[in-house]
C-alpha atoms as a PDB file:
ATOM      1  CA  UNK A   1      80.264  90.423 125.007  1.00  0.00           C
ATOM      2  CA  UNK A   2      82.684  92.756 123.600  1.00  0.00           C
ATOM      3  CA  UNK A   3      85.196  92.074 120.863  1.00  0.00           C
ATOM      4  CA  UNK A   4      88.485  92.577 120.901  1.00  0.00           C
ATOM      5  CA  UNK A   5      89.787  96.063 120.730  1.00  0.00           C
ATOM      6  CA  UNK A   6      91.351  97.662 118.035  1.00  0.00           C
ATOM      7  CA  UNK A   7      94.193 100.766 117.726  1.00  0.00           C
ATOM      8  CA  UNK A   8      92.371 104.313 116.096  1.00  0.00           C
ATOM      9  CA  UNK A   9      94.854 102.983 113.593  1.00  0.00           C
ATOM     10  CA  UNK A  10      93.323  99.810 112.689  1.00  0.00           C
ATOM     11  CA  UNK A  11      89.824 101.190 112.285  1.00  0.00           C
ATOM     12  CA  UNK A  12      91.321 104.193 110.153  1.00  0.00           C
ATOM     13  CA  UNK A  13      91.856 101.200 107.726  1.00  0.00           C
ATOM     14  CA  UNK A  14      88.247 100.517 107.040  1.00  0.00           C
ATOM     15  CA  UNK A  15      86.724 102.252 104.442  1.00  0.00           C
ATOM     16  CA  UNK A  16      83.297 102.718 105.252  1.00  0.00           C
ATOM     17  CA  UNK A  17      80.862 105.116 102.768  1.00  0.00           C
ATOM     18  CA  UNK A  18      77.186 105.327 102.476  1.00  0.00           C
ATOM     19  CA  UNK A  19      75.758 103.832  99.212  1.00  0.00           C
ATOM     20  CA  UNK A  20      72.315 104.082  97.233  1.00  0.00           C
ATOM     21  CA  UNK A  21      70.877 100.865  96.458  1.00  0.00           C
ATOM     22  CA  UNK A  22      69.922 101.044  92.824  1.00  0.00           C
ATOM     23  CA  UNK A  23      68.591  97.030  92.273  1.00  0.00           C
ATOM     24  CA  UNK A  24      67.961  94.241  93.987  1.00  0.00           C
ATOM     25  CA  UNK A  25      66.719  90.744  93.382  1.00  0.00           C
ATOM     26  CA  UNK A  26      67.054  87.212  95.204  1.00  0.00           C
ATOM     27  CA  UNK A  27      69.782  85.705  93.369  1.00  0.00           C
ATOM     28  CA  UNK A  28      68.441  82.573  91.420  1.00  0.00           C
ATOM     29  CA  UNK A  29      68.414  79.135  93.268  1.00  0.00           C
ATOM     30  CA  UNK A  30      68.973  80.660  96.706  1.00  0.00           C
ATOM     31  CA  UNK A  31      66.938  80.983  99.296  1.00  0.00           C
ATOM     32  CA  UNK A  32      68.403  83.785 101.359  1.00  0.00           C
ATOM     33  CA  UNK A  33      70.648  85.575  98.843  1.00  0.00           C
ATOM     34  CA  UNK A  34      70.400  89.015  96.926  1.00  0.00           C
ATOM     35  CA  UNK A  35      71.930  90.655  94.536  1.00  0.00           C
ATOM     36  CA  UNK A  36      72.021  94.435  94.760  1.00  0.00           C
ATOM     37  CA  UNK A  37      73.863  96.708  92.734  1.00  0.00           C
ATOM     38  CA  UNK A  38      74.797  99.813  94.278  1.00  0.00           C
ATOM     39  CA  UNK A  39      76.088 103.280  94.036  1.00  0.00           C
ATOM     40  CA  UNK A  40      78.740 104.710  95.403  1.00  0.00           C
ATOM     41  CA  UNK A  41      78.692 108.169  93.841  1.00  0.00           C
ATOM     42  CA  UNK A  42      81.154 107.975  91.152  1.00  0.00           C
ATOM     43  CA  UNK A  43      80.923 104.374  90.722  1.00  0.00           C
ATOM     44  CA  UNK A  44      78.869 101.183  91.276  1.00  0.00           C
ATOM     45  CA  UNK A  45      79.109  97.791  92.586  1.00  0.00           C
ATOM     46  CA  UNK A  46      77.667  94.245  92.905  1.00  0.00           C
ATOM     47  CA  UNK A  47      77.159  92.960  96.304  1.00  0.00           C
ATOM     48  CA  UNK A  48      75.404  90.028  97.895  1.00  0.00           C
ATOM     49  CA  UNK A  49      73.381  89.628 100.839  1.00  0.00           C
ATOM     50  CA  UNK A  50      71.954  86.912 102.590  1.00  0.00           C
ATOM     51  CA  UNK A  51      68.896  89.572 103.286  1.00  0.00           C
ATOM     52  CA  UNK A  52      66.088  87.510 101.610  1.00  0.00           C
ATOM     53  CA  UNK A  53      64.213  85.906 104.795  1.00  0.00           C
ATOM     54  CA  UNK A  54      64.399  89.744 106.035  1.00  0.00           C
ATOM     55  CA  UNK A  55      63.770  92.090 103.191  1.00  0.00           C
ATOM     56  CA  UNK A  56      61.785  92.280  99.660  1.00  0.00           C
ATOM     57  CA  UNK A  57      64.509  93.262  96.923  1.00  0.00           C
ATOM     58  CA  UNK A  58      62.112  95.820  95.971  1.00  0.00           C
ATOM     59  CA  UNK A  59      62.042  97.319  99.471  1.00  0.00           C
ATOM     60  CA  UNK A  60      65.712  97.570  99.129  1.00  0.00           C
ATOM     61  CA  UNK A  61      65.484 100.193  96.134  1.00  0.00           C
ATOM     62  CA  UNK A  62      66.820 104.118  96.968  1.00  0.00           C
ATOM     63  CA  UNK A  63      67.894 103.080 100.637  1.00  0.00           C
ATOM     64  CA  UNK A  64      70.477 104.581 101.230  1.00  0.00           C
ATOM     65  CA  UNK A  65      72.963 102.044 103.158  1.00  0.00           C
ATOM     66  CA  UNK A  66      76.515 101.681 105.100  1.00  0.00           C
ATOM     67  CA  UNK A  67      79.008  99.478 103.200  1.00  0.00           C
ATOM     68  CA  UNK A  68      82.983  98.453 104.040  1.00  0.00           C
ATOM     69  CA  UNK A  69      84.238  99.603 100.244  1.00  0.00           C
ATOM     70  CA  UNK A  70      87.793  98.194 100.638  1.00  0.00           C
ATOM     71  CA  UNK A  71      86.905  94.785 101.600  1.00  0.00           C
ATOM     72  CA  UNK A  72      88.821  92.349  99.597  1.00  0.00           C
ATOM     73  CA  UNK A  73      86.091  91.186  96.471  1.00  0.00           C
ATOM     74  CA  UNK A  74      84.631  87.498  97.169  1.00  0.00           C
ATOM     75  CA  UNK A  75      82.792  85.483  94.309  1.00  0.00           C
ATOM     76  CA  UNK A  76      79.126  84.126  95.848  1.00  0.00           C
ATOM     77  CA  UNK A  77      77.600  81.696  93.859  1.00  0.00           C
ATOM     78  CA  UNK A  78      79.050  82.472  91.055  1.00  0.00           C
ATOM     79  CA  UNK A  79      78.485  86.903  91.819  1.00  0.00           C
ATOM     80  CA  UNK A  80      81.567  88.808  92.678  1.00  0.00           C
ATOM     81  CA  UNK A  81      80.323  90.685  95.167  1.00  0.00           C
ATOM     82  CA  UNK A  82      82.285  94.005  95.884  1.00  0.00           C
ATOM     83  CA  UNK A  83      82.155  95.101  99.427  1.00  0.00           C
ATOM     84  CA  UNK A  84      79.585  94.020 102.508  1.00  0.00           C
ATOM     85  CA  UNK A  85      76.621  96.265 104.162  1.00  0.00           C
ATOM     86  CA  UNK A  86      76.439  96.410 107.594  1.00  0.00           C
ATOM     87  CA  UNK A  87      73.371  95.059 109.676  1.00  0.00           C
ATOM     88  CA  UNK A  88      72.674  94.698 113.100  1.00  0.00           C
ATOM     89  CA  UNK A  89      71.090  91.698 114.588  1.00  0.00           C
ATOM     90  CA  UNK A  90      68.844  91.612 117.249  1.00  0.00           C
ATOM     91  CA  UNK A  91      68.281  89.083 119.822  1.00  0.00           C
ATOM     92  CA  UNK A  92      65.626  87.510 118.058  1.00  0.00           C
ATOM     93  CA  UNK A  93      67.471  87.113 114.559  1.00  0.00           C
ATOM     94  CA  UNK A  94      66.040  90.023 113.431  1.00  0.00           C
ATOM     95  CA  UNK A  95      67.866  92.415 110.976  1.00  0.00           C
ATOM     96  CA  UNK A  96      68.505  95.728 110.608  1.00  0.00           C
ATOM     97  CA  UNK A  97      70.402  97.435 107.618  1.00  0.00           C
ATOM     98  CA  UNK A  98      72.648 100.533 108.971  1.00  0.00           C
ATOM     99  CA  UNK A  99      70.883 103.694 107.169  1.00  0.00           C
ATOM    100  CA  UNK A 100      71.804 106.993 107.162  1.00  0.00           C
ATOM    101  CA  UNK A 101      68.757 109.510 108.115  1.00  0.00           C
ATOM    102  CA  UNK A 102      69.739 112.239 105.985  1.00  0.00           C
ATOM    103  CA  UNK A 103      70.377 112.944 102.383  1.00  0.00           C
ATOM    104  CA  UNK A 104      73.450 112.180 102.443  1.00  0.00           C
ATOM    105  CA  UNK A 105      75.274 111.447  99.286  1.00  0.00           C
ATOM    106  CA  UNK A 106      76.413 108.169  97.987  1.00  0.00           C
ATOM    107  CA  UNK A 107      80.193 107.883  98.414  1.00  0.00           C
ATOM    108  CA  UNK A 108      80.347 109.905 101.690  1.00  0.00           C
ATOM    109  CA  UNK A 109      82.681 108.484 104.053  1.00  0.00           C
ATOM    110  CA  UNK A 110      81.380 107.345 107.416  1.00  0.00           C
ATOM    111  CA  UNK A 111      83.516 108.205 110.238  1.00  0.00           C
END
């Protein structure tokens, strides 16, 4: 099933940008949450993940990821988290973090 379609215009809004996962660790008294904070070249973030029942938080470490930077900030149990990753999810409920398969500096913009 296919989502709605968007303008070039819309999409041109989204600020996508690869990002270096410095830490990670489950965030205390969840189950599925963690807390990673990240690089995005000349600055760094908090964000949080419900990636626990998929990935060790030390796996997580160097990766480099893909992240939306300009979406709005949203406080998770009690975290402001400061942008989301993107994953895919497979039919199964298995999940995938979007990577980038070069060395490719944190900050670059995806397009």
């Amino acid at each position: 099933m296919v989502a709605s379609e968007l303008h070039v215009e819309e999409f041109q809004k989204l600020d996508l940008r690869v990002a270096e996962v410095l830490e990670a660790e489950r965030l205390e008294g969840t189950r599925a949450l963690i807390k990673m904070r990240i690089s995005l070249g000349n600055e760094e973030r908090l964000l949080v993940a419900g990636l626990a029942p998929h990935y060790e938080p030390r796996d997580l470490i160097g990766k480099r990821i893909v992240v939306l930077a300009n979406l709005k900030s949203a406080t998770i149990r009690g975290v402001k988290s400061e942008g989301m990753l993107l994953a895919a999810e497979g039919a199964e409920g298995t999940i995938s973090l979007l990577t980038v398969d070069r060395d490719i500096p944190p900050g670059s913009q995806v397009r």
